[in-house]
Protein backbone atom coordinates (compact mmCIF):
# COMPACT_ATOMS: atom_id res chain seq x y z
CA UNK A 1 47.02 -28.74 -43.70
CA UNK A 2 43.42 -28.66 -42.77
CA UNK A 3 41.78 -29.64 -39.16
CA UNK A 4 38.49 -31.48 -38.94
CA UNK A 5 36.62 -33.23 -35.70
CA UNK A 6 36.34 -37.14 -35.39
CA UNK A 7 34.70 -39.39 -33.75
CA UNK A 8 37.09 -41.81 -32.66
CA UNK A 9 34.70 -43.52 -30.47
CA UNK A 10 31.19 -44.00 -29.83
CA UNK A 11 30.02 -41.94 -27.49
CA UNK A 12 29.10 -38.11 -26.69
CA UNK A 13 31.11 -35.40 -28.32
CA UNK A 14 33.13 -34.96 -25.72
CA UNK A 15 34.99 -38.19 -27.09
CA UNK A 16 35.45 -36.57 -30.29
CA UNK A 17 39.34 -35.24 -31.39
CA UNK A 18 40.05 -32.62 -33.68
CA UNK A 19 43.05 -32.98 -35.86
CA UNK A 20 44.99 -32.59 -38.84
CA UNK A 21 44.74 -33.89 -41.76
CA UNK A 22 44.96 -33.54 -45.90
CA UNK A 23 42.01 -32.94 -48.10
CA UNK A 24 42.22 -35.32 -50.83
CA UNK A 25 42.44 -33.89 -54.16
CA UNK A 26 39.20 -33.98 -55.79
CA UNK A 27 38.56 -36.75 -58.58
CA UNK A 28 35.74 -37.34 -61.67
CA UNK A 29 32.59 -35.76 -59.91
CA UNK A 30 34.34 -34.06 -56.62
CA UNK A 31 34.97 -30.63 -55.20
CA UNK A 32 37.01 -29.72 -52.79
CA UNK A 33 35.50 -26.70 -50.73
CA UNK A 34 37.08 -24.66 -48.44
CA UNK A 35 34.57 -24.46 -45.61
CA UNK A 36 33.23 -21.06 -43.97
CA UNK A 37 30.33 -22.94 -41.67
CA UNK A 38 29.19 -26.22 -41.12
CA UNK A 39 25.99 -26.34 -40.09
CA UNK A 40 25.08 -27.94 -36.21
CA UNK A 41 22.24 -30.63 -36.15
CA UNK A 42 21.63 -33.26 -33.63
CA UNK A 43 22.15 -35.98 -36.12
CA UNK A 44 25.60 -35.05 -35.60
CA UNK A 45 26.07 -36.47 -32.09
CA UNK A 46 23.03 -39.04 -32.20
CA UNK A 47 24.67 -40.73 -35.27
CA UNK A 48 27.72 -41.71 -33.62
CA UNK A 49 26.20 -41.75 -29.50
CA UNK A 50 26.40 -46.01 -30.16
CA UNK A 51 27.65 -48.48 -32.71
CA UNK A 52 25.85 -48.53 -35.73
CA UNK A 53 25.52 -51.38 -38.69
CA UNK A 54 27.89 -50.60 -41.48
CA UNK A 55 29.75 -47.69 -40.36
CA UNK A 56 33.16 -48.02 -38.92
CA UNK A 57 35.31 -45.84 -36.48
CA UNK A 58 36.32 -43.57 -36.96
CA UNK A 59 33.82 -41.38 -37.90
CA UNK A 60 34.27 -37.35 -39.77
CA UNK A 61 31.48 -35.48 -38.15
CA UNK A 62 29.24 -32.83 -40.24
CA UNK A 63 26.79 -33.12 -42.89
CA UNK A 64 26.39 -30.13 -44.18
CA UNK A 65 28.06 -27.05 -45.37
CA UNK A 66 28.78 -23.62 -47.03
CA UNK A 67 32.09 -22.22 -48.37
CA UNK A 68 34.42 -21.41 -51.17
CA UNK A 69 35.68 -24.32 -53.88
CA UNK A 70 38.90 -24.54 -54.21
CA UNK A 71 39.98 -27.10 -56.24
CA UNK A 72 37.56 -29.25 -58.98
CA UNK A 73 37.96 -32.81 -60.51
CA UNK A 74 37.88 -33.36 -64.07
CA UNK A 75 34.48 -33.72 -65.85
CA UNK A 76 32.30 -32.55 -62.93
CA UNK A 77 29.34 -30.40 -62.05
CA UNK A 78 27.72 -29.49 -59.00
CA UNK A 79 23.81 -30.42 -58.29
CA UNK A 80 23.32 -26.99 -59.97
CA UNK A 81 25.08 -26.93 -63.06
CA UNK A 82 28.41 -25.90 -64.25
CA UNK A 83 31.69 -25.21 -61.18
CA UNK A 84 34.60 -23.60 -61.12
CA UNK A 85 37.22 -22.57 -58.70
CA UNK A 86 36.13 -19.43 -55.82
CA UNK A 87 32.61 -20.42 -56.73
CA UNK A 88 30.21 -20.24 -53.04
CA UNK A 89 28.32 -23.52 -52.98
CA UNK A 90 26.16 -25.25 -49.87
CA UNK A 91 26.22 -29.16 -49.32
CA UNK A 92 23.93 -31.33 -47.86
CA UNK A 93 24.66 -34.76 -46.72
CA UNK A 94 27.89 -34.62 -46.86
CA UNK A 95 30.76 -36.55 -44.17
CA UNK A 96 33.18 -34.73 -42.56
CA UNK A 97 31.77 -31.11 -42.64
CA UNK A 98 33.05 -30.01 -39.04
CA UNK A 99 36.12 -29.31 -41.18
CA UNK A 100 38.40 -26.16 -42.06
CA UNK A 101 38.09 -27.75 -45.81
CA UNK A 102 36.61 -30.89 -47.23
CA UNK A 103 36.46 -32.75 -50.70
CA UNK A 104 32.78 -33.79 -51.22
CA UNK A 105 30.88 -35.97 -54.12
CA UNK A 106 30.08 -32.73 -56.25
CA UNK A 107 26.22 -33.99 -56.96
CA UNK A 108 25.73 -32.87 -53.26
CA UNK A 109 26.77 -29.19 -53.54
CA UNK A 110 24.60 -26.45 -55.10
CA UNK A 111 25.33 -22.69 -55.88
CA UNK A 112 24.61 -20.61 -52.40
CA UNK A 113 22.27 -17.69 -53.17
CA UNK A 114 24.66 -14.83 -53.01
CA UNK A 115 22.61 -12.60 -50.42
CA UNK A 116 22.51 -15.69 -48.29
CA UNK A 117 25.25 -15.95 -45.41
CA UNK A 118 27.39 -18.74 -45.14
CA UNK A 119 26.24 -19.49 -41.63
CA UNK A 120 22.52 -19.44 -42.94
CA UNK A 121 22.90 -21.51 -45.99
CA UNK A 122 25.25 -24.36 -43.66
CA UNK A 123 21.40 -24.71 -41.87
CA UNK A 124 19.44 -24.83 -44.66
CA UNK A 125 18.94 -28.28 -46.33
CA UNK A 126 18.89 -30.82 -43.00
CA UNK A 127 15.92 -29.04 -41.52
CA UNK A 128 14.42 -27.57 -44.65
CA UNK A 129 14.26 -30.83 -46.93
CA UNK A 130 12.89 -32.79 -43.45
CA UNK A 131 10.29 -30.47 -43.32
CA UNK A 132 9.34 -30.65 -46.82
CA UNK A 133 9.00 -34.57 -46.44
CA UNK A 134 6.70 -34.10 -43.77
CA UNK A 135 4.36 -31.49 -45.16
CA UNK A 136 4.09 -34.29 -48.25
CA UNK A 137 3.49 -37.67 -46.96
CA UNK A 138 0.69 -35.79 -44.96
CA UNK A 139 -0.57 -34.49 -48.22
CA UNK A 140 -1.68 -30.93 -46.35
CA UNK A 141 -3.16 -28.70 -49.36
CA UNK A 142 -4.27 -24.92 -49.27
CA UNK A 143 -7.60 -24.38 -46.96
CA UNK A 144 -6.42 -27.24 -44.60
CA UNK A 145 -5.70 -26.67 -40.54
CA UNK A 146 -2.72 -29.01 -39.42
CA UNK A 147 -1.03 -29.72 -36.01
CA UNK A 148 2.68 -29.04 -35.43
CA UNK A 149 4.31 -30.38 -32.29
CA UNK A 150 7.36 -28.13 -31.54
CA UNK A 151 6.71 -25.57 -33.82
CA UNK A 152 9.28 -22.87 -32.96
CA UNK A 153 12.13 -25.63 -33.49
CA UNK A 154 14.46 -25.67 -36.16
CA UNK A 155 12.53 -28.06 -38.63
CA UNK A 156 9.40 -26.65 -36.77
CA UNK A 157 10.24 -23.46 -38.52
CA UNK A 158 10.71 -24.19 -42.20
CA UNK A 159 7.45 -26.38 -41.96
CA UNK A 160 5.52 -22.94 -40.46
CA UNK A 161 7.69 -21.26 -43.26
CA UNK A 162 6.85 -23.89 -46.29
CA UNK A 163 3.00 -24.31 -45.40
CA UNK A 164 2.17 -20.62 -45.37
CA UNK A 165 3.38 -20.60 -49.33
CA UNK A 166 0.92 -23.89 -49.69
CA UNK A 167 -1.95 -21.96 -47.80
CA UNK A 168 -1.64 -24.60 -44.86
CA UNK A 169 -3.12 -23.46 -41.88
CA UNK A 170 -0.76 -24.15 -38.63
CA UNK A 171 -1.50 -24.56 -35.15
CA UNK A 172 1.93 -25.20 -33.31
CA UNK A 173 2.88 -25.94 -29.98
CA UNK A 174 5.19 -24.36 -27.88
CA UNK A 175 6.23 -22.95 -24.78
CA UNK A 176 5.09 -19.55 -23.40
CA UNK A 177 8.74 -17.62 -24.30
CA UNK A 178 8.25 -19.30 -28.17
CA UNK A 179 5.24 -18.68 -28.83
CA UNK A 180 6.37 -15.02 -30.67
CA UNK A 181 8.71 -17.19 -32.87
CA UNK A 182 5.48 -19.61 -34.03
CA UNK A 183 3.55 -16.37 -34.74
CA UNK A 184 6.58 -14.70 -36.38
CA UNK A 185 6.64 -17.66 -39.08
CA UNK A 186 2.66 -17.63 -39.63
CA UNK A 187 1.97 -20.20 -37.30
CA UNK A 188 -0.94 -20.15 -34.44
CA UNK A 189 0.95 -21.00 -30.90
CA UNK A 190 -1.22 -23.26 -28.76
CA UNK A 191 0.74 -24.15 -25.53
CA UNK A 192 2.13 -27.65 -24.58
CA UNK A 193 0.82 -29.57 -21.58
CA UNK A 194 -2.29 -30.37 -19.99
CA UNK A 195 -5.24 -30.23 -22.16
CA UNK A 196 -3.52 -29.98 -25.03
CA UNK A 197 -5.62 -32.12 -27.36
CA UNK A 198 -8.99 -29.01 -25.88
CA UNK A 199 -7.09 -25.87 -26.34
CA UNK A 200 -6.12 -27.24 -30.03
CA UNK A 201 -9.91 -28.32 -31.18
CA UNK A 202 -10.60 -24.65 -30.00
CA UNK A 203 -8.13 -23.08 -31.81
CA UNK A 204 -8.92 -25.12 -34.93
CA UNK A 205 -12.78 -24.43 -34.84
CA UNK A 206 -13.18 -27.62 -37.06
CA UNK A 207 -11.06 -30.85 -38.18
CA UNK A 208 -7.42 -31.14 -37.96
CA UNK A 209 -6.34 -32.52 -41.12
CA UNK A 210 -3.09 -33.90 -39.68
CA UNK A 211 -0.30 -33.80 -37.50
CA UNK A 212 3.23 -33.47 -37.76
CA UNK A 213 5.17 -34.26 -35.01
CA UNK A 214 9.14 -32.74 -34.38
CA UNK A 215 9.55 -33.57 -30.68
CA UNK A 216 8.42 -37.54 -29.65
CA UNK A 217 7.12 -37.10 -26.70
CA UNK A 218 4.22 -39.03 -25.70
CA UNK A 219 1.64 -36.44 -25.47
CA UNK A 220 2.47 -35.25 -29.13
CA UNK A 221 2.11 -38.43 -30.23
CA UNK A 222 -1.48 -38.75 -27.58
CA UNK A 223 -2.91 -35.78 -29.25
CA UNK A 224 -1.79 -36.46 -32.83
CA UNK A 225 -4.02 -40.04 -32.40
CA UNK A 226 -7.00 -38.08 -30.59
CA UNK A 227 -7.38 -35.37 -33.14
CA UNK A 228 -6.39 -37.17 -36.27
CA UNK A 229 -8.21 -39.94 -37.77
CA UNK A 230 -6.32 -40.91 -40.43
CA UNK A 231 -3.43 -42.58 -39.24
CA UNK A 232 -1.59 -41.74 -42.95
CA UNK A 233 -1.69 -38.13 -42.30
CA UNK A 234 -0.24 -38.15 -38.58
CA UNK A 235 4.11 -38.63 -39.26
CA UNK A 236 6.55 -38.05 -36.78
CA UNK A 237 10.77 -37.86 -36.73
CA UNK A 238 11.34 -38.48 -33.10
CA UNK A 239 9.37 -41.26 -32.00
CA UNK A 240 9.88 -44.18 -33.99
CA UNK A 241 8.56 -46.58 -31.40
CA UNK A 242 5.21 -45.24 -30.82
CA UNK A 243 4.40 -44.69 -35.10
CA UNK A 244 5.72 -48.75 -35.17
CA UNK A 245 3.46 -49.32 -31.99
CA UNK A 246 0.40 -47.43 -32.97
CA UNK A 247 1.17 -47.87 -37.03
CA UNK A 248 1.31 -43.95 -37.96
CA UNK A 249 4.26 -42.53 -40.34
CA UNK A 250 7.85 -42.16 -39.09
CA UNK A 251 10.29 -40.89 -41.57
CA UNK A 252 14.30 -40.33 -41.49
CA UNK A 253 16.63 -39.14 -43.79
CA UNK A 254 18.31 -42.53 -44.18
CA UNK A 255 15.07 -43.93 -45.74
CA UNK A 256 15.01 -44.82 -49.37
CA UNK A 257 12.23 -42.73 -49.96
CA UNK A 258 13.73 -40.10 -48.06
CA UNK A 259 16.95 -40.06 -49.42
CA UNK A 260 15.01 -39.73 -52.68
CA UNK A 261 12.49 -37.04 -51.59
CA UNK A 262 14.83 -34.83 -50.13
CA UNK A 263 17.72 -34.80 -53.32
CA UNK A 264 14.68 -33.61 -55.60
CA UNK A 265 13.56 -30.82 -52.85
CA UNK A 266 17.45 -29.51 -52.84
CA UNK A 267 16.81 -26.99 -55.46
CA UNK A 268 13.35 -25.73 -54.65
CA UNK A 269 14.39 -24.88 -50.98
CA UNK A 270 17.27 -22.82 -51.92
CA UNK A 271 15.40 -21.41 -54.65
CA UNK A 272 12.89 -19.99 -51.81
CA UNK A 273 15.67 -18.98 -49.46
CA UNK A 274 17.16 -17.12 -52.85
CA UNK A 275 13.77 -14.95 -52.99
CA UNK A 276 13.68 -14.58 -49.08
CA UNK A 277 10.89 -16.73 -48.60
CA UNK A 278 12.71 -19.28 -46.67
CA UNK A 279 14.98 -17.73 -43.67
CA UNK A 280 17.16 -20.04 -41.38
CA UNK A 281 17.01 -18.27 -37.98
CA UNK A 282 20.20 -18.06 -36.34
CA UNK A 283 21.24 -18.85 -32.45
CA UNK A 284 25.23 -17.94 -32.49
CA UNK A 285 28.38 -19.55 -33.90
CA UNK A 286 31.03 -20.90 -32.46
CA UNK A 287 34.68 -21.17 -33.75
CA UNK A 288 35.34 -24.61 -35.10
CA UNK A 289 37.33 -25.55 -32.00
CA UNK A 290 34.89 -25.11 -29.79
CA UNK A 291 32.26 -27.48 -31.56
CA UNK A 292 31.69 -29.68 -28.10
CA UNK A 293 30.51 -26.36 -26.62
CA UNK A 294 27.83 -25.72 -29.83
CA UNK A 295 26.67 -29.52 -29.18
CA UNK A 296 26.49 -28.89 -25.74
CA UNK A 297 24.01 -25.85 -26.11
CA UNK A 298 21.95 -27.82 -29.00
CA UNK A 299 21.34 -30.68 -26.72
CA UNK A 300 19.79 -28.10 -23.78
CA UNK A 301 17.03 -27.94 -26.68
CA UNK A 302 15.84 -24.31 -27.01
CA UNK A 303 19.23 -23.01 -28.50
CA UNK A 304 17.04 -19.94 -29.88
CA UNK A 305 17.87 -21.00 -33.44
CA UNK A 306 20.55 -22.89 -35.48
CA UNK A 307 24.00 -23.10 -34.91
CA UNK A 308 27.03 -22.53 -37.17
CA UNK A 309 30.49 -23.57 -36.42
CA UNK A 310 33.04 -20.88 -38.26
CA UNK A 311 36.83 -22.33 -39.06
């Protein structure tokens, strides 16, 4: 008997129950994987905070994973190729993740990079294919200088990360005790607050090609319009109201197009994290029990890093 976290309500996660309950056995194109972390993202909480067209209580919380298959259907492969029972594998998009074990579509799971840690490769692919989709509908190319608001976040991290290997210049905000992580990840720290939109032109010495925006706050979204002219090349994730209002990009992973984009950038990102040129900083795990806790740090909103919860 396995335990995994539900929603049984909408609400915060404090609503949420963890109980027991079977695994399925895996049919034509499913693992099951025995989970050692399940990767902590706010989509967790904000996708069940309020009702929600075509999904039904209750809800199995987690979307991503790394751990140990267990048991394989017949006639199936992973997203990487070939399977087979004690094989490591990571899984993105997945329901139900905040689970000691979990049968998944098998399309969804790749082979984890063996010198990458469980914990590591459970944080990879929500932040790391969001990122990705950013850097591209902006089209930023080598030579280029580009605006990053919340830089030394989690998805603020693999874009610092993934532009470096493009030759993309980054200026990112942040506060005064992150601006070491934004410099640690090739990025140029410019501080948040008043006068943003000066100290950036500064810094840049010349145009800002675009702007990618991680945090929704009004004065990222300000600055982004000021500095950019191309209203193409300025996306955000967090502020879906102002890129409707003002007519700038907004992107999600429910999208069509994202959905899309980020199955074909699967591979490549754990390809880089394979080589070590893609790292997943790390904040602390928590035992699977005490996932209301993790949540609880993530939404203070400088957790220091990602979050793994450990069955």
């Amino acid at each position: 008997m396995a335990r995994r976290w539900l929603a049984t309500s909408w609400g915060s996660p404090e609503g949420w129950e963890l109980g027991d309950y079977q695994p399925p056995a895996p049919g034509t194109g499913e693992i099951t994987v025995q989970v050692r972390a399940a990767g902590v993202n706010p989509a967790d909480a904000k996708h069940v905070a309020a009702p929600r067209d075509g999904v039904d209580l209750p809800v199995a919380i987690g979307y991503e994973i790394s751990g140990v298959v267990t048991a394989v259907g017949p006639d199936t492969t992973i997203g990487s190729g070939p399977v087979s029972v004690g094989d490591e594998v990571l899984a993105f998009r997945i329901r139900g993740g905040y689970a000691d074990a979990v049968t998944i579509p098998a399309e969804k799971a790749f082979r984890k990079p063996a010198d990458l840690p469980h914990p590591e490769a459970a944080n990879l692919l929500l932040a790391g294919t969001t990122a990705a989709q950013m850097l591209h509908v902006t089209g930023a190319v080598e030579g280029e200088t580009i605006l990053l608001h919340g830089a030394s976040g989690a998805v603020g991290v693999s874009v610092l990360q993934q532009a470096a290997l493009r030759g993309v210049r980054v200026i990112g905000t942040a506060s005064e005790a992150r601006q070491d992580v934004v410099r640690r990840f090739g990025g140029e720290p410019v501080l948040y607050g008043a006068g943003l939109a000066d100290r950036v032109r500064e810094l840049a010495g010349g145009p800002v090609a675009a702007a990618l925006d991680a945090v929704g706050t009004d004065e990222a979204v300000d600055v982004s319009l000021e500095l950019v002219a191309d209203r193409d090349r300025i996306v955000t994730i967090a502020a879906a109201a102002r890129a409707q209002q003002d007519e700038f990009r907004w992107i999600v992973g429910s999208q069509p197009d994202s959905i899309r984009f980020r199955d074909e950038a699967r591979a490549g990102l754990i390809d880089l994290a394979a080589r070590g040129d893609l790292v997943v900083p790390m904040s602390r795990s928590y035992p699977l029990a005490e996932a209301q806790e993790a949540l609880r740090l993530l939404a203070e909103g400088h957790p220091g890093g990602k979050i793994a919860l450990i069955p």
